[in-house]
N, C-alpha and C. Protein backbone atom coordinates (compact mmCIF):
# COMPACT_ATOMS: atom_id res chain seq x y z
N UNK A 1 0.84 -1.17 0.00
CA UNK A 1 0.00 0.00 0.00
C UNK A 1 0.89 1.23 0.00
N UNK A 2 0.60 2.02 -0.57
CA UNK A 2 1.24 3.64 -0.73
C UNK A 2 0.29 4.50 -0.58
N UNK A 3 0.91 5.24 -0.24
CA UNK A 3 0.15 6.94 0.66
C UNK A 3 1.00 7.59 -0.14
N UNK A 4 0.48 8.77 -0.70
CA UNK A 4 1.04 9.95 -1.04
C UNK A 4 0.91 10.88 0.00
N UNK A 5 2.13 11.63 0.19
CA UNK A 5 2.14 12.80 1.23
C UNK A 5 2.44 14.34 0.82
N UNK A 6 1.55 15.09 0.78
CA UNK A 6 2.11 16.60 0.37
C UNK A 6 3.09 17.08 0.81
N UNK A 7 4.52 17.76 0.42
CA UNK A 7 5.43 18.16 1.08
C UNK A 7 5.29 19.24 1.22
N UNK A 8 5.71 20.33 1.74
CA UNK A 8 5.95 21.69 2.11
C UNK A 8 6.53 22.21 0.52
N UNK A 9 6.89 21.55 -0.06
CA UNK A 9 7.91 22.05 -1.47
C UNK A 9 6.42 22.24 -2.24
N UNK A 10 5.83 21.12 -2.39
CA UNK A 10 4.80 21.49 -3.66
C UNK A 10 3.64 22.47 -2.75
N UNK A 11 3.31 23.09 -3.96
CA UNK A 11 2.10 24.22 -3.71
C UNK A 11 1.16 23.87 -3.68
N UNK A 12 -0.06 24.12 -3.01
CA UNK A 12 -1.08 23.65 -2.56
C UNK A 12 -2.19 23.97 -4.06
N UNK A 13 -3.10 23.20 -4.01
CA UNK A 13 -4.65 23.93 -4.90
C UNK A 13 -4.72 24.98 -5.23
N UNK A 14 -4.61 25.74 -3.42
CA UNK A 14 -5.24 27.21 -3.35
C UNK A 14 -4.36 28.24 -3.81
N UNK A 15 -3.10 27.97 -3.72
CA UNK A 15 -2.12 28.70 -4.31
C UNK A 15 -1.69 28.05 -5.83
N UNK A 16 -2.34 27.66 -6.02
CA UNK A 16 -2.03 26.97 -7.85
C UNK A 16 -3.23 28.38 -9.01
N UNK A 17 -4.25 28.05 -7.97
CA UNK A 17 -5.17 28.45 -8.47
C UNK A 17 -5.35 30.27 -7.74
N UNK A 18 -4.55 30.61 -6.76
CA UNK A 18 -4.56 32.04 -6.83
C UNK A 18 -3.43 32.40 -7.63
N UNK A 19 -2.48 31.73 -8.22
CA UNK A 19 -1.10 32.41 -8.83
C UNK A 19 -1.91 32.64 -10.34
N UNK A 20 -3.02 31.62 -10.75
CA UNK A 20 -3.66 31.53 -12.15
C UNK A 20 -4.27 33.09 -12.37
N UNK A 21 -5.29 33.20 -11.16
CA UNK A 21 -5.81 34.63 -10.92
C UNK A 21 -5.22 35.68 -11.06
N UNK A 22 -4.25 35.73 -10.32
CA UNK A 22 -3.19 36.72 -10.68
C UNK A 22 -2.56 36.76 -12.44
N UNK A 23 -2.36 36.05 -13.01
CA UNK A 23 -1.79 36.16 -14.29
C UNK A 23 -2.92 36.41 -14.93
N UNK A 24 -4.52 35.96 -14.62
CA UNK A 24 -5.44 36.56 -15.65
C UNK A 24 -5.49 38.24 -15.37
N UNK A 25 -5.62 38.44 -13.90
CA UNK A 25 -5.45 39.91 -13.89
C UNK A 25 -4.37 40.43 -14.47
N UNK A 26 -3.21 40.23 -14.65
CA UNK A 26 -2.06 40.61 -14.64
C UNK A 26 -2.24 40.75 -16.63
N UNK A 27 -2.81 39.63 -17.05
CA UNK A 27 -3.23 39.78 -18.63
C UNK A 27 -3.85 40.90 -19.12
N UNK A 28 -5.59 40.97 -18.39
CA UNK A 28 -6.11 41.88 -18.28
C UNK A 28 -5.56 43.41 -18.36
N UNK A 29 -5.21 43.39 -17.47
CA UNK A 29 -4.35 45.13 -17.67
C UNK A 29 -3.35 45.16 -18.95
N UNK A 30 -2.39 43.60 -18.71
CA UNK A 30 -1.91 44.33 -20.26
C UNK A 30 -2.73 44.61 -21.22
N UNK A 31 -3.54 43.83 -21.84
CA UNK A 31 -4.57 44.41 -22.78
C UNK A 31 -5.26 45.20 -22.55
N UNK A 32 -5.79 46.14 -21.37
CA UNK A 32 -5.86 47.30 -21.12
C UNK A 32 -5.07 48.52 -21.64
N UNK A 33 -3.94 47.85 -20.97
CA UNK A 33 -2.79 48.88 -21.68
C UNK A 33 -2.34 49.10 -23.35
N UNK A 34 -2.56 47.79 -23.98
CA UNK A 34 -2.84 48.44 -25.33
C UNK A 34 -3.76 48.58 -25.87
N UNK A 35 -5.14 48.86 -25.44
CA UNK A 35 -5.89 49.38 -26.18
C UNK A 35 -6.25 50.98 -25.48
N UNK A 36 -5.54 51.15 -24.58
CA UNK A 36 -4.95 52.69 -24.50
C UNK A 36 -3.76 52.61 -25.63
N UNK A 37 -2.94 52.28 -25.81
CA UNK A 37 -1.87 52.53 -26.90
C UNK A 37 -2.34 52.36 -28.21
N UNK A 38 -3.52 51.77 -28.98
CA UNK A 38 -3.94 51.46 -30.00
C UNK A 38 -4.81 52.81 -30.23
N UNK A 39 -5.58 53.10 -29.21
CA UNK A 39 -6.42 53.94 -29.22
C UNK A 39 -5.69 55.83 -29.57
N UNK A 40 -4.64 55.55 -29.27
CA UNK A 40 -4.19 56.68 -29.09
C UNK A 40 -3.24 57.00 -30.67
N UNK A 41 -2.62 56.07 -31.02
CA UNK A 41 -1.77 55.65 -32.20
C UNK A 41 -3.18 55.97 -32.89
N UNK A 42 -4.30 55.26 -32.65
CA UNK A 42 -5.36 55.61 -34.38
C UNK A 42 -5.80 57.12 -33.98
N UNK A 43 -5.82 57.59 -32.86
CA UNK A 43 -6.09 59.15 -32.33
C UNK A 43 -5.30 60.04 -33.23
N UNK A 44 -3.59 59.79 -33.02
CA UNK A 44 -2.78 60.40 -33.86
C UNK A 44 -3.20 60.32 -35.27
N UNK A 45 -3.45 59.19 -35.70
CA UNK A 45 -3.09 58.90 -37.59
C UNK A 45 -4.80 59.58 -37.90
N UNK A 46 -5.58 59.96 -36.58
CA UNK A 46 -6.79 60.50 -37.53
C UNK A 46 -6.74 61.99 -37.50
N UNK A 47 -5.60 63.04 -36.63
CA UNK A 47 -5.21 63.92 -36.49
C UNK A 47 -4.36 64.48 -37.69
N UNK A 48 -3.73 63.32 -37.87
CA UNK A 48 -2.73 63.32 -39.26
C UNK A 48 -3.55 63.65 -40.45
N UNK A 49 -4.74 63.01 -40.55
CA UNK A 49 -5.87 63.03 -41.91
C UNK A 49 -6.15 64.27 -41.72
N UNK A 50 -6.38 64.89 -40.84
CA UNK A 50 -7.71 65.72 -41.13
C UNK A 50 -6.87 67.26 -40.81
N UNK A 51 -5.48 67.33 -40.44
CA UNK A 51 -4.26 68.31 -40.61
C UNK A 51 -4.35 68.70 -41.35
N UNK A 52 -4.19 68.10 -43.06
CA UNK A 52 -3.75 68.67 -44.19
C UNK A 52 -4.90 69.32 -44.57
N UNK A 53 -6.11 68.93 -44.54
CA UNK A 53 -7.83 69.72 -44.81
C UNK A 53 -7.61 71.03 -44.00
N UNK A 54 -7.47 70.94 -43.27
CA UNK A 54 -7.45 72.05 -42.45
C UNK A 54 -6.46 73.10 -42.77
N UNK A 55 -5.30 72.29 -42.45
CA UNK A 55 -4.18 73.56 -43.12
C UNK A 55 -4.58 74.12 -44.45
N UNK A 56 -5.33 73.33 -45.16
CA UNK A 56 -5.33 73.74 -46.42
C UNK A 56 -6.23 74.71 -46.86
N UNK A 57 -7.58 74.32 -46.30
CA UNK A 57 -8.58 75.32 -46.27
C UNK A 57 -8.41 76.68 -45.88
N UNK A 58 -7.27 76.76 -44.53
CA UNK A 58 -7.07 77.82 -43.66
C UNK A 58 -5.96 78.96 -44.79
N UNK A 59 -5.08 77.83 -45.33
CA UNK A 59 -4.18 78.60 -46.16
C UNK A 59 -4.60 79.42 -47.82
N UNK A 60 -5.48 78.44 -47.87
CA UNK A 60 -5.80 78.76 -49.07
C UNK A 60 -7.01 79.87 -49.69
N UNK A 61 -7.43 80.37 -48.41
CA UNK A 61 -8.77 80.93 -48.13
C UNK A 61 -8.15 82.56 -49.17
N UNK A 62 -7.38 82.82 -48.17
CA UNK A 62 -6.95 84.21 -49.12
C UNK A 62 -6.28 84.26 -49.99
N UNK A 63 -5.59 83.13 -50.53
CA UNK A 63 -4.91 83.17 -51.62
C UNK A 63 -6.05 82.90 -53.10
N UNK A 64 -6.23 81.74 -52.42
CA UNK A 64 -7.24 81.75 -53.73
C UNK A 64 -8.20 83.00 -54.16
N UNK A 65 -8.50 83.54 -53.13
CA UNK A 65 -9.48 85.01 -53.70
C UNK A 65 -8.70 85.79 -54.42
N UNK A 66 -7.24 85.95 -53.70
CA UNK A 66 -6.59 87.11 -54.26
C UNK A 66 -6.16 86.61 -55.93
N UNK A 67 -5.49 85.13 -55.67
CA UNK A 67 -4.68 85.35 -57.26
C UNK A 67 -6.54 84.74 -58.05
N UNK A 68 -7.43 84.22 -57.30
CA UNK A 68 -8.45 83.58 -58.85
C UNK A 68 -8.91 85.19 -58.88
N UNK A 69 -8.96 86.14 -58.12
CA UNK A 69 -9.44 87.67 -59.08
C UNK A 69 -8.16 87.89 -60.07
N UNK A 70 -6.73 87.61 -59.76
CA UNK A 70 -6.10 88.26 -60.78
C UNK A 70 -5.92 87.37 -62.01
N UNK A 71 -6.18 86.19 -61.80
CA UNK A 71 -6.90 85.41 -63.15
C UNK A 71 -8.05 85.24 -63.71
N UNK A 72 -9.03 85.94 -63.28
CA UNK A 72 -10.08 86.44 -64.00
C UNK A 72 -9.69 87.77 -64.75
N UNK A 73 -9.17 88.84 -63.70
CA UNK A 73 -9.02 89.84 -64.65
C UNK A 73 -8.09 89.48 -65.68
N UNK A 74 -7.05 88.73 -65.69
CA UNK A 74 -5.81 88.45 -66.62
C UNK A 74 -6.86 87.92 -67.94
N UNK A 75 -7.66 86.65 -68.10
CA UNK A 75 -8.40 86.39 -68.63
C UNK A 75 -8.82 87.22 -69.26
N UNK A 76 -9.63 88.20 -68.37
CA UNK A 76 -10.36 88.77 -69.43
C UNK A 76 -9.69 89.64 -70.12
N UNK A 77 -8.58 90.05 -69.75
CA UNK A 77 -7.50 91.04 -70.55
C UNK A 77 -7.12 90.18 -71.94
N UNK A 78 -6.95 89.06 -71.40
CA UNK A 78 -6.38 87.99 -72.42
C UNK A 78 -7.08 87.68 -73.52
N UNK A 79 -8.65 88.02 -73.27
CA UNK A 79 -9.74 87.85 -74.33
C UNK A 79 -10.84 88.23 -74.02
N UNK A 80 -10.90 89.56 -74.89
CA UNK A 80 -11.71 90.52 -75.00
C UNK A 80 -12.59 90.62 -75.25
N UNK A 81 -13.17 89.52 -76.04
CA UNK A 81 -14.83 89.34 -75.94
C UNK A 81 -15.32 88.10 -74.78
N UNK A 82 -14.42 88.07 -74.18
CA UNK A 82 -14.82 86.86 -72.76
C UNK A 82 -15.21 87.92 -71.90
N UNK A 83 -16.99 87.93 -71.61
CA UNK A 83 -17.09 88.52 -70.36
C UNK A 83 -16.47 88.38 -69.05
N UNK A 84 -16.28 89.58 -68.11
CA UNK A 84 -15.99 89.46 -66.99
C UNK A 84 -16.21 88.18 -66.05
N UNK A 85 -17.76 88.12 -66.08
CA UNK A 85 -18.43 87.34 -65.23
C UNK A 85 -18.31 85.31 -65.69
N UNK A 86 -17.55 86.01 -67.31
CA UNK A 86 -17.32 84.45 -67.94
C UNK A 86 -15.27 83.89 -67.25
N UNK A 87 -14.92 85.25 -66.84
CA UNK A 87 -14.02 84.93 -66.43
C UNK A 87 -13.42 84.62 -64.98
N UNK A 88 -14.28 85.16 -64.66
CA UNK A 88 -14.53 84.67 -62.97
C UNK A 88 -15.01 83.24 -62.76
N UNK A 89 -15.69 82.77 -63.58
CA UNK A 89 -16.73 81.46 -63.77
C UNK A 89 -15.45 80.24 -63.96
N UNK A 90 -14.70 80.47 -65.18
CA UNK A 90 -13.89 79.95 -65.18
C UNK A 90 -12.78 79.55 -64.29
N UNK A 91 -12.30 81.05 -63.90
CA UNK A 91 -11.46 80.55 -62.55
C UNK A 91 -11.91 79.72 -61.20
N UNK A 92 -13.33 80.45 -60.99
CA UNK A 92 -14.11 79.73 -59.82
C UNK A 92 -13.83 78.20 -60.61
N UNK A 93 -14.49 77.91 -61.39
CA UNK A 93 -14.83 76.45 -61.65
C UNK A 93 -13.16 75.89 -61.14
N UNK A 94 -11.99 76.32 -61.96
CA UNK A 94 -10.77 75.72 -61.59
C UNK A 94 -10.48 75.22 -60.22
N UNK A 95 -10.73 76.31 -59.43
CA UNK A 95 -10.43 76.44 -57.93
C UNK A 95 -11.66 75.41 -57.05
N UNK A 96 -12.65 75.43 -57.73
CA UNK A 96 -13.44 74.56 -57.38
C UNK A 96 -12.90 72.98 -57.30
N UNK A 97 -12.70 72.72 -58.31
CA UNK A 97 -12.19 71.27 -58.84
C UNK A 97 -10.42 71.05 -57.74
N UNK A 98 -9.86 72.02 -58.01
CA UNK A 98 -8.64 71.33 -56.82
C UNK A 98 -9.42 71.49 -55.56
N UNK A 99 -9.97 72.14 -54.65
CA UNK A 99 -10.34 71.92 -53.09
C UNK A 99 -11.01 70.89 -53.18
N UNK A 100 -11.78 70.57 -54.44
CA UNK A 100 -12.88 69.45 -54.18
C UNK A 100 -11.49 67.94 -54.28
N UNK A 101 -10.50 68.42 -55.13
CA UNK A 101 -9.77 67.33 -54.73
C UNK A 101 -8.67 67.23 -53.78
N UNK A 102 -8.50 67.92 -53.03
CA UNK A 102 -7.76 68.34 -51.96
C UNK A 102 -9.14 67.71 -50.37
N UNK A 103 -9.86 67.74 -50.49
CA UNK A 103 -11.02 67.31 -49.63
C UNK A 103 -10.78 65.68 -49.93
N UNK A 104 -10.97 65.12 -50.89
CA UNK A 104 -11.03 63.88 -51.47
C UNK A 104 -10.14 62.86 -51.15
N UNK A 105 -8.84 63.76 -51.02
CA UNK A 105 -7.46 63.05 -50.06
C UNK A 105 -7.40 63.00 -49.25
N UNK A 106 -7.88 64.03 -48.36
CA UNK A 106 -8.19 63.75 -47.11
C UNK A 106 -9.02 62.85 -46.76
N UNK A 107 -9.97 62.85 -47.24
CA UNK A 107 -11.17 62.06 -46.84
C UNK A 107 -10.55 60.38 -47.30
N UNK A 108 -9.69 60.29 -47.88
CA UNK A 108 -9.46 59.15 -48.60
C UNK A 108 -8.37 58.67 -47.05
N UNK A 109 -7.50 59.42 -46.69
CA UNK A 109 -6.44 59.01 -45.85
C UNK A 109 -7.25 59.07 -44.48
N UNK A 110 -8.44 59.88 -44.12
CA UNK A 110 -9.05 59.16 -42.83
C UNK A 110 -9.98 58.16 -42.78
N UNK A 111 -10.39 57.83 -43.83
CA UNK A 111 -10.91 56.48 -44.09
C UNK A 111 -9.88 55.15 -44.09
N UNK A 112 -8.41 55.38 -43.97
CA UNK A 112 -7.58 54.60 -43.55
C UNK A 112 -7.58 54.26 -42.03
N UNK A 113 -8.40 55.11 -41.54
CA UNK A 113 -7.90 55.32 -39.81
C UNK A 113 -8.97 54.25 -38.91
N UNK A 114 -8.55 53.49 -38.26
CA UNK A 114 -9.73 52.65 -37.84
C UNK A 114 -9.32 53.16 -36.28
N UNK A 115 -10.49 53.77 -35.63
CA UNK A 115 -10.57 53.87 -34.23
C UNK A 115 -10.53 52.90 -33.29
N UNK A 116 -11.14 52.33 -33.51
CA UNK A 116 -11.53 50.42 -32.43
C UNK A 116 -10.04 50.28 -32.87
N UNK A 117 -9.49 49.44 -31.72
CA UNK A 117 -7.91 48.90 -31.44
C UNK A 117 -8.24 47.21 -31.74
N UNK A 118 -8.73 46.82 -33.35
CA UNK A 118 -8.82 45.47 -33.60
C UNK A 118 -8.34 44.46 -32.85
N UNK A 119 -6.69 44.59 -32.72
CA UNK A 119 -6.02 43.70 -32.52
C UNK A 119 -6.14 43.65 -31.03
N UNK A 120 -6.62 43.98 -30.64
CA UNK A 120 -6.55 43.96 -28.74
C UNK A 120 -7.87 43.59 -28.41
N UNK A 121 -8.92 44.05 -29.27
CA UNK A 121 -9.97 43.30 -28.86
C UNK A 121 -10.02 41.86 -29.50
N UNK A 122 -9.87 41.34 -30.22
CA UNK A 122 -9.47 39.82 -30.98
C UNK A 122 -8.36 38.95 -29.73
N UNK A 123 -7.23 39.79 -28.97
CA UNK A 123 -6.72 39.55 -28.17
C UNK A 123 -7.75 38.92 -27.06
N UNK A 124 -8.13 39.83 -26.42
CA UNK A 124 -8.83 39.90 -25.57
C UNK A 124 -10.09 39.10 -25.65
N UNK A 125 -10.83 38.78 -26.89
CA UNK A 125 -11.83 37.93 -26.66
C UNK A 125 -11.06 36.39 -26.55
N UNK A 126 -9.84 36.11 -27.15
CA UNK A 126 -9.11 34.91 -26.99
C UNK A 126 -8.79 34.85 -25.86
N UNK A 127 -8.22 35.67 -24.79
CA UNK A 127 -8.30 35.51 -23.37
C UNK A 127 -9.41 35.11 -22.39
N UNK A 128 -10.67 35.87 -22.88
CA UNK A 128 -12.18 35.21 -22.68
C UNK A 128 -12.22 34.00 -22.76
N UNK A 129 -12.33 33.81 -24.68
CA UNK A 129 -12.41 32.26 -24.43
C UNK A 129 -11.68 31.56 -23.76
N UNK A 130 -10.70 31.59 -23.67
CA UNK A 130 -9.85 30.35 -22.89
C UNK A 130 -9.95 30.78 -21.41
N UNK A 131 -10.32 31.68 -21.15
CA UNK A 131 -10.92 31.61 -19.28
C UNK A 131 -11.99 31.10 -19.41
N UNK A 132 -12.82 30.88 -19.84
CA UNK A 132 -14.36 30.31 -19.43
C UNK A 132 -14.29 29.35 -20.05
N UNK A 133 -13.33 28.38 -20.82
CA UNK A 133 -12.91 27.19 -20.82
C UNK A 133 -12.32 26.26 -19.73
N UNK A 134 -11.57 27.24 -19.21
CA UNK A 134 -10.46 26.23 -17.91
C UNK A 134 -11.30 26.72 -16.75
């Protein structure tokens, strides 16, 4: 007949199973912690998108008035039976067509930007599952 005897060396149940606890908490926060870091990284890259719209609009506000009047008037200097109002039309339309594509890039590069931190929640539901497995 044999008896097994617990020694003082091996760890008990209760400490098998509080050291487990601890590493799920200890998981937990890391993936906490990067989806503060994910969150903040797509924060930046959607700051990044929407910079250049802005700068651009802001910069371009008085320039474009000033030089599309002196290319209307140039225009119409340039051709003398082109009404005024045909030469303003023209320039507007030009100036129209780049902001509308200057908007378009932008809009194109924050549609790159995904807010939700994918990879940490995909993380994190795999940590789920396998806790409410064991």
């Amino acid at each position: 007949m044999q008896t097994h005897y617990e020694t003082d060396t091996e760890p008990g149940v209760a400490t098998l199973v509080g050291g487990i606890m601890q590493d799920v908490r200890e998981l937990f926060v890391q993936q906490l912690t990067l989806f503060q870091t994910e969150i903040k990284h797509d924060v930046q890259r959607a700051i990044y998108a929407i910079a250049p719209m802005i700068f651009g609009a802001v910069l371009c506000v008085p320039a474009v008035l000033l030089l599309g009047m002196g290319c209307a008037f140039f225009l119409s200097w340039l051709v003398p039976e082109l009404p005024l109002w045909g030469s303003f039309a023209i320039v507007g339309g030009t100036v129209a067509l780049c902001s509308i594509g200057l908007v378009l890039s932008g809009r194109y590069l924050f549609e790159k930007v995904r807010i939700l931190p994918e990879q940490s929640l995909q993380g994190l539901k795999e940590n789920i599952q396998w806790k409410t497995k064991t």
